[in-house]
PDB file of N, CA and C in Angstrom:
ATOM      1  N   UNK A   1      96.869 114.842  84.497  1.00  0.00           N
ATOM      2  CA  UNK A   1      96.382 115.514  85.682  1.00  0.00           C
ATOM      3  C   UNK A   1      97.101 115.054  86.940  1.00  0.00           C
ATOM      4  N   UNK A   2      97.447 113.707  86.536  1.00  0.00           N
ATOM      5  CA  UNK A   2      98.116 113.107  88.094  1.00  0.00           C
ATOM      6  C   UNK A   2      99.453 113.943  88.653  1.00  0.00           C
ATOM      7  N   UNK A   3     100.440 113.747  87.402  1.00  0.00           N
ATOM      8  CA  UNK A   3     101.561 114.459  87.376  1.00  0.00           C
ATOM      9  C   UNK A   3     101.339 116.520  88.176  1.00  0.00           C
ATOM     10  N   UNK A   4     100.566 116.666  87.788  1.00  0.00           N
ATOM     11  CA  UNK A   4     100.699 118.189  87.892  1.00  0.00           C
ATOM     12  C   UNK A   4     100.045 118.231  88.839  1.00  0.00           C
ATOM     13  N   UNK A   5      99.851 117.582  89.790  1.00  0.00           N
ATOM     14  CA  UNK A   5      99.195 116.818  90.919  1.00  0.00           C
ATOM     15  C   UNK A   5     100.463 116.862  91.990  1.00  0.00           C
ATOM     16  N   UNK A   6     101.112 116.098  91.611  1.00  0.00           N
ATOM     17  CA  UNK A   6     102.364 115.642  92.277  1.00  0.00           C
ATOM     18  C   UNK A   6     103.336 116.484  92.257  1.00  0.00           C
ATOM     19  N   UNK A   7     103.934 117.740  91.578  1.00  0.00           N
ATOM     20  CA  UNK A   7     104.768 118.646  90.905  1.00  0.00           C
ATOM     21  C   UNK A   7     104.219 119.352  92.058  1.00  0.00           C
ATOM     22  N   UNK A   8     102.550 119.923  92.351  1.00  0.00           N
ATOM     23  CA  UNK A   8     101.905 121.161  92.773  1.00  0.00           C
ATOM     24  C   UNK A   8     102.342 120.976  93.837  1.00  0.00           C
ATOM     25  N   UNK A   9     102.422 119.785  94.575  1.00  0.00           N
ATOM     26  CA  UNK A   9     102.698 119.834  95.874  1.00  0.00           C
ATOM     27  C   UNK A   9     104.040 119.364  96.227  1.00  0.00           C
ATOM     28  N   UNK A  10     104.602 118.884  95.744  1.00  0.00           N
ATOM     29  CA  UNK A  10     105.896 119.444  95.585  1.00  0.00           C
ATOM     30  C   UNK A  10     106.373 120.820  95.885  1.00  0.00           C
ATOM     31  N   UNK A  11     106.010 121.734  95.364  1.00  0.00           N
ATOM     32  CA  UNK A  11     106.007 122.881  95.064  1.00  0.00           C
ATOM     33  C   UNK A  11     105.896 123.703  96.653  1.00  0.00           C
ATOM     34  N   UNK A  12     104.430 123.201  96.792  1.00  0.00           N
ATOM     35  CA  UNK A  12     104.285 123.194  98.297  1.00  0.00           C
ATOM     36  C   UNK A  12     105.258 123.383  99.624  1.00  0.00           C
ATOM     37  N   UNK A  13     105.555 122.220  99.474  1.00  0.00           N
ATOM     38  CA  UNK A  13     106.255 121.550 100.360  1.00  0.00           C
ATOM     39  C   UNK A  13     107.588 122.278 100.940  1.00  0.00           C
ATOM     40  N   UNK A  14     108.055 122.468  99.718  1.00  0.00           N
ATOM     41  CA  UNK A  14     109.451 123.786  99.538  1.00  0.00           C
ATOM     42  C   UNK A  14     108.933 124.654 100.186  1.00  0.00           C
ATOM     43  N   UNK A  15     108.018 125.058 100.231  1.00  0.00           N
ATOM     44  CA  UNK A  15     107.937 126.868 100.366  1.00  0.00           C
ATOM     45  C   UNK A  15     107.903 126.620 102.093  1.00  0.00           C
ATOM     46  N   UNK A  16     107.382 126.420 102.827  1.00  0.00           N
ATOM     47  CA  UNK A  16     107.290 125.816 103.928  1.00  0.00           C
ATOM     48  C   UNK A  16     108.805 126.449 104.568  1.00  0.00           C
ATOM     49  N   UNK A  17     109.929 125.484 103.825  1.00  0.00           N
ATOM     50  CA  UNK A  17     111.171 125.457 104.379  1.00  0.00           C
ATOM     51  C   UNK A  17     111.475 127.064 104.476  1.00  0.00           C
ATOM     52  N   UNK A  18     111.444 127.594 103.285  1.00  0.00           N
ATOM     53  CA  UNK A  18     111.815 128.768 102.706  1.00  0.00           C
ATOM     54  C   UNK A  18     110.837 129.881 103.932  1.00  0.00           C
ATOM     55  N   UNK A  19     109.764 130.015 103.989  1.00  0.00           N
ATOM     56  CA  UNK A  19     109.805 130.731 105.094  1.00  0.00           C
ATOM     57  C   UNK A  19     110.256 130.356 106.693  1.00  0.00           C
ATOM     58  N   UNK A  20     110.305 129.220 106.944  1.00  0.00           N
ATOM     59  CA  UNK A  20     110.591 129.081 108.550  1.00  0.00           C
ATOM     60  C   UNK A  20     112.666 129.468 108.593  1.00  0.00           C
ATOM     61  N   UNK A  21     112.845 129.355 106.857  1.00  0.00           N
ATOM     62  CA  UNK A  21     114.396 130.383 106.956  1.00  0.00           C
ATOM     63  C   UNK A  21     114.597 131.679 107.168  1.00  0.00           C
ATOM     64  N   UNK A  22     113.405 132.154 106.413  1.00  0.00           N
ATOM     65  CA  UNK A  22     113.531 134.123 106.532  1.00  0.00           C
ATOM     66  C   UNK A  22     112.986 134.223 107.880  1.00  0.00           C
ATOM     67  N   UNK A  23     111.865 133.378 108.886  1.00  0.00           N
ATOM     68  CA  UNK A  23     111.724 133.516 110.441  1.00  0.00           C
ATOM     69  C   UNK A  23     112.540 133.069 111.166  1.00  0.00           C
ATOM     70  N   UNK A  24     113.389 132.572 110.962  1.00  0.00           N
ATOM     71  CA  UNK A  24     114.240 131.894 111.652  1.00  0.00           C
ATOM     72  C   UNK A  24     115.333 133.289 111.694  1.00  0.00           C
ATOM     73  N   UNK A  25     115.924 133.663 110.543  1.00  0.00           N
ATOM     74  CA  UNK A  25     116.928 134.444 110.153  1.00  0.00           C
ATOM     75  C   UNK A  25     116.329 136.037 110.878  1.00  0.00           C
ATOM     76  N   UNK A  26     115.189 136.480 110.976  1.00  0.00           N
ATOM     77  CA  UNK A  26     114.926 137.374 111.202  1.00  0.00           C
ATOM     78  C   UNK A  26     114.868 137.242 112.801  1.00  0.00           C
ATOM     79  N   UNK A  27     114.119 136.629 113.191  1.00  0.00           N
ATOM     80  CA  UNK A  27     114.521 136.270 115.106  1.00  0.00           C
ATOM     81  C   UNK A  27     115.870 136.376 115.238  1.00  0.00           C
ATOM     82  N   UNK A  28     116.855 135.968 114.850  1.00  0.00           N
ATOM     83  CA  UNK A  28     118.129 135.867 115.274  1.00  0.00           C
ATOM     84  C   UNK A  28     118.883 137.054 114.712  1.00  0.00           C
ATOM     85  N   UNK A  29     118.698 137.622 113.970  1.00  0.00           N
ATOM     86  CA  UNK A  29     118.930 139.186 113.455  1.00  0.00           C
ATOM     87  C   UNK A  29     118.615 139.864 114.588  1.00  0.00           C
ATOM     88  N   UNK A  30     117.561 139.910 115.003  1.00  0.00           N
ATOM     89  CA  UNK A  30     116.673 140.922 115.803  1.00  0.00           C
ATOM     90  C   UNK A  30     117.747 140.979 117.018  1.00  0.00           C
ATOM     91  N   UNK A  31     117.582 139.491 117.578  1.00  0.00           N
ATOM     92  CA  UNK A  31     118.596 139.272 119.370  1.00  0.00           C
ATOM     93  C   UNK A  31     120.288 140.196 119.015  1.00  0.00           C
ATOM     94  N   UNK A  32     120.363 139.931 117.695  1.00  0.00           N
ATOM     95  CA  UNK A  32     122.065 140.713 118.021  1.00  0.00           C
ATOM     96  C   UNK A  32     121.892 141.962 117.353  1.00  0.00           C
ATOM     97  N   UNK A  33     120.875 142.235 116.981  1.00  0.00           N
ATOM     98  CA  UNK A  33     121.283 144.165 116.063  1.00  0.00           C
ATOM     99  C   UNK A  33     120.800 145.056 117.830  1.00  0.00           C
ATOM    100  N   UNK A  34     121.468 145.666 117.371  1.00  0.00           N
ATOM    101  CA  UNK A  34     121.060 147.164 118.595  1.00  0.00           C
ATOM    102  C   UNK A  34     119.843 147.824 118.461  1.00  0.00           C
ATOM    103  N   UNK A  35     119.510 147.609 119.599  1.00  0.00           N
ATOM    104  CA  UNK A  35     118.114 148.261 119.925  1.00  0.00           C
ATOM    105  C   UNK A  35     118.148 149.769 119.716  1.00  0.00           C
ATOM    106  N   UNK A  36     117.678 150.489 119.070  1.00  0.00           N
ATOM    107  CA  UNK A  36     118.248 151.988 118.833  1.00  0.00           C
ATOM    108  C   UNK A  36     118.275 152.949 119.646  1.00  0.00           C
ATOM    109  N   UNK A  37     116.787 152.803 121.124  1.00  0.00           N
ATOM    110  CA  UNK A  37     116.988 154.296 122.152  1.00  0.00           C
ATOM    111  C   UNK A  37     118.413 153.307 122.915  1.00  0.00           C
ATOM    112  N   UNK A  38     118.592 152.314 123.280  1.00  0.00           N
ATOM    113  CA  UNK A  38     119.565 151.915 124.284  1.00  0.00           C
ATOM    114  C   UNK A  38     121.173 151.624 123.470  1.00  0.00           C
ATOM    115  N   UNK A  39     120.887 151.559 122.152  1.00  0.00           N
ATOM    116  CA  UNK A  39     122.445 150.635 122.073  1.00  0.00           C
ATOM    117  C   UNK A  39     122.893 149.708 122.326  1.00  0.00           C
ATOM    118  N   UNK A  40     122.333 148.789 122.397  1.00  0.00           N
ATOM    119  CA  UNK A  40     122.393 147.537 122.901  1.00  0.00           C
ATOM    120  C   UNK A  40     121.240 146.616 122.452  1.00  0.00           C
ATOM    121  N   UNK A  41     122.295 145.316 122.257  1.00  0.00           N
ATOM    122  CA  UNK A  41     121.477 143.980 121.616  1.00  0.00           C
ATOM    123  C   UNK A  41     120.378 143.836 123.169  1.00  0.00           C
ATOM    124  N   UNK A  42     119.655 142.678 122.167  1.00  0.00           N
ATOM    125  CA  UNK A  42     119.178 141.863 123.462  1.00  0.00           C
ATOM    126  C   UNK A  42     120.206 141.091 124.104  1.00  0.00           C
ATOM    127  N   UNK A  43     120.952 140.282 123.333  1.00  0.00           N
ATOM    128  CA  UNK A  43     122.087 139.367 123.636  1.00  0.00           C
ATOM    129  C   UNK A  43     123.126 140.119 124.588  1.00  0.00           C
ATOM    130  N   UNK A  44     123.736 141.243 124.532  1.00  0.00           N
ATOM    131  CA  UNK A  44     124.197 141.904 125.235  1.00  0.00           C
ATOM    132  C   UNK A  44     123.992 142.354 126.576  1.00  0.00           C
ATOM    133  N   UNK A  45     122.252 142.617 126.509  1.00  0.00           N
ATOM    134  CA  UNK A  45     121.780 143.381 127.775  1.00  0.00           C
ATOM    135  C   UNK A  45     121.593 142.087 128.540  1.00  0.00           C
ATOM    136  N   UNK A  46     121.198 141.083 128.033  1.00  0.00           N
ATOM    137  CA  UNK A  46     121.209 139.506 128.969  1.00  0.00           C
ATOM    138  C   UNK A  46     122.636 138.845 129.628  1.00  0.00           C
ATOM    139  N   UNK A  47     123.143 139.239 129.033  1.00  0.00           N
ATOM    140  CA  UNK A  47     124.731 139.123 129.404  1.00  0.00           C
ATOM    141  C   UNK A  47     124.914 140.190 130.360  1.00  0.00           C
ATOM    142  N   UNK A  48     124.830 141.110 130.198  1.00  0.00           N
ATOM    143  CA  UNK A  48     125.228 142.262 131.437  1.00  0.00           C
ATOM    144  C   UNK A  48     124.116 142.188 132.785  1.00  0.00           C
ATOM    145  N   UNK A  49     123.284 141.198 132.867  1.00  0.00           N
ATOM    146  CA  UNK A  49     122.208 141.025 133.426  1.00  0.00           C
ATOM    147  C   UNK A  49     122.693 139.858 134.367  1.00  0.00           C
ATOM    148  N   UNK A  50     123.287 138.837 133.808  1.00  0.00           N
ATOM    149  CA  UNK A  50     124.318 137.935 134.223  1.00  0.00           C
ATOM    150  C   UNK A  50     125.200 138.171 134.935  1.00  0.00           C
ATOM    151  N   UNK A  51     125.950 139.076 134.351  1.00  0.00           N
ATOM    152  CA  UNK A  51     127.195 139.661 135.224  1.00  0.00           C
ATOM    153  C   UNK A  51     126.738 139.962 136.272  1.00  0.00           C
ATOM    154  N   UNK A  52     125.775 140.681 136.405  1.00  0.00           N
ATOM    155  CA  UNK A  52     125.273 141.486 137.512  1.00  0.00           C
ATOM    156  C   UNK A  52     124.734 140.582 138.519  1.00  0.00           C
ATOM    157  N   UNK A  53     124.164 139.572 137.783  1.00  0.00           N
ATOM    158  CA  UNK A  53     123.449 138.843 139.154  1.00  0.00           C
ATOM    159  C   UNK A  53     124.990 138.050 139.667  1.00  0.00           C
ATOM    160  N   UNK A  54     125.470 137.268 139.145  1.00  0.00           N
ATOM    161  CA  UNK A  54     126.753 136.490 139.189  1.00  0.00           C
ATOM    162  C   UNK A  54     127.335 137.532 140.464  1.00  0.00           C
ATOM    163  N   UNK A  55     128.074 138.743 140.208  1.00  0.00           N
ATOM    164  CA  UNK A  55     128.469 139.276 140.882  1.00  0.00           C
ATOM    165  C   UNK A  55     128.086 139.871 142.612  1.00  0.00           C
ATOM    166  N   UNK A  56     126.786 139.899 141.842  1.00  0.00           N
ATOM    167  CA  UNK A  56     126.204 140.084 143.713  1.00  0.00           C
ATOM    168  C   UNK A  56     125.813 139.033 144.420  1.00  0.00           C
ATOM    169  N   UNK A  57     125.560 137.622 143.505  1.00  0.00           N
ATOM    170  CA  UNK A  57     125.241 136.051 144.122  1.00  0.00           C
ATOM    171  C   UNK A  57     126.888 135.824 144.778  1.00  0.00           C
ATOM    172  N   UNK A  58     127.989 136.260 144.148  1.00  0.00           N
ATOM    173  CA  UNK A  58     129.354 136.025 145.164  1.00  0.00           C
ATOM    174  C   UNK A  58     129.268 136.529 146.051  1.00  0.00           C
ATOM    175  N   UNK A  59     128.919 137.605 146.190  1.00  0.00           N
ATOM    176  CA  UNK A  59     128.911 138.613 147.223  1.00  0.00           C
ATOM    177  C   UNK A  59     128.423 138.170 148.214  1.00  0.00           C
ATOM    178  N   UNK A  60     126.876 137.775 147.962  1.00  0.00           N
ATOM    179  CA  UNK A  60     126.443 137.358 149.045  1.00  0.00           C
ATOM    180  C   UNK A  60     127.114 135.659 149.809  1.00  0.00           C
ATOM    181  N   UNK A  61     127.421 135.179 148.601  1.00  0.00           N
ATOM    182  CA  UNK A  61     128.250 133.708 149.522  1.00  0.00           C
ATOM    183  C   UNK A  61     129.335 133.640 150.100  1.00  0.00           C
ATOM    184  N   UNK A  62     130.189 135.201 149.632  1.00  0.00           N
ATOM    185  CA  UNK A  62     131.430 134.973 150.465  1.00  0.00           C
ATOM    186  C   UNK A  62     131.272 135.921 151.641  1.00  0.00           C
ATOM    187  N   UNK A  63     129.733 136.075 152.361  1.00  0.00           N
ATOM    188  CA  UNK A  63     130.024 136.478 153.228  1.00  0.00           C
ATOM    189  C   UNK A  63     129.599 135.438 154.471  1.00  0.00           C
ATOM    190  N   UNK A  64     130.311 135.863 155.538  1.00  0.00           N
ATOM    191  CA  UNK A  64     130.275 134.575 156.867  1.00  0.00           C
ATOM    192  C   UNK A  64     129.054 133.833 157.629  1.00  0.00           C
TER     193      UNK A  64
END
């Protein structure tokens, strides 16, 4: 009984890993596939979101 005790949770223990891989894998799927009405990742649209601020934060410092 002890043994199959020790095996069971064992057993356990694994599975744990095994899903925080398929959540892990699926969050990070999600950020780079294309959003379907826009065409565009999340990763993408945060980046062009960047640009945008970047570009008008110069703007405003290179003026006098």
């Amino acid at each position: 009984m002890v043994e199959y005790n020790n095996v069971r949770k064992f057993r356990e223990n694994g599975s744990a890993s095994i899903e925080y891989i398929v959540l892990s894998a699926m969050i990070i799927s999600s950020l780079f596939l294309p959003i379907p009405p826009f065409d565009v990742s999340l990763v993408d649209w945060f980046l062009d979101t960047l640009r945008a601020f970047q570009a008008n934060s110069t703007y405003l410092l290179s003026l006098p």
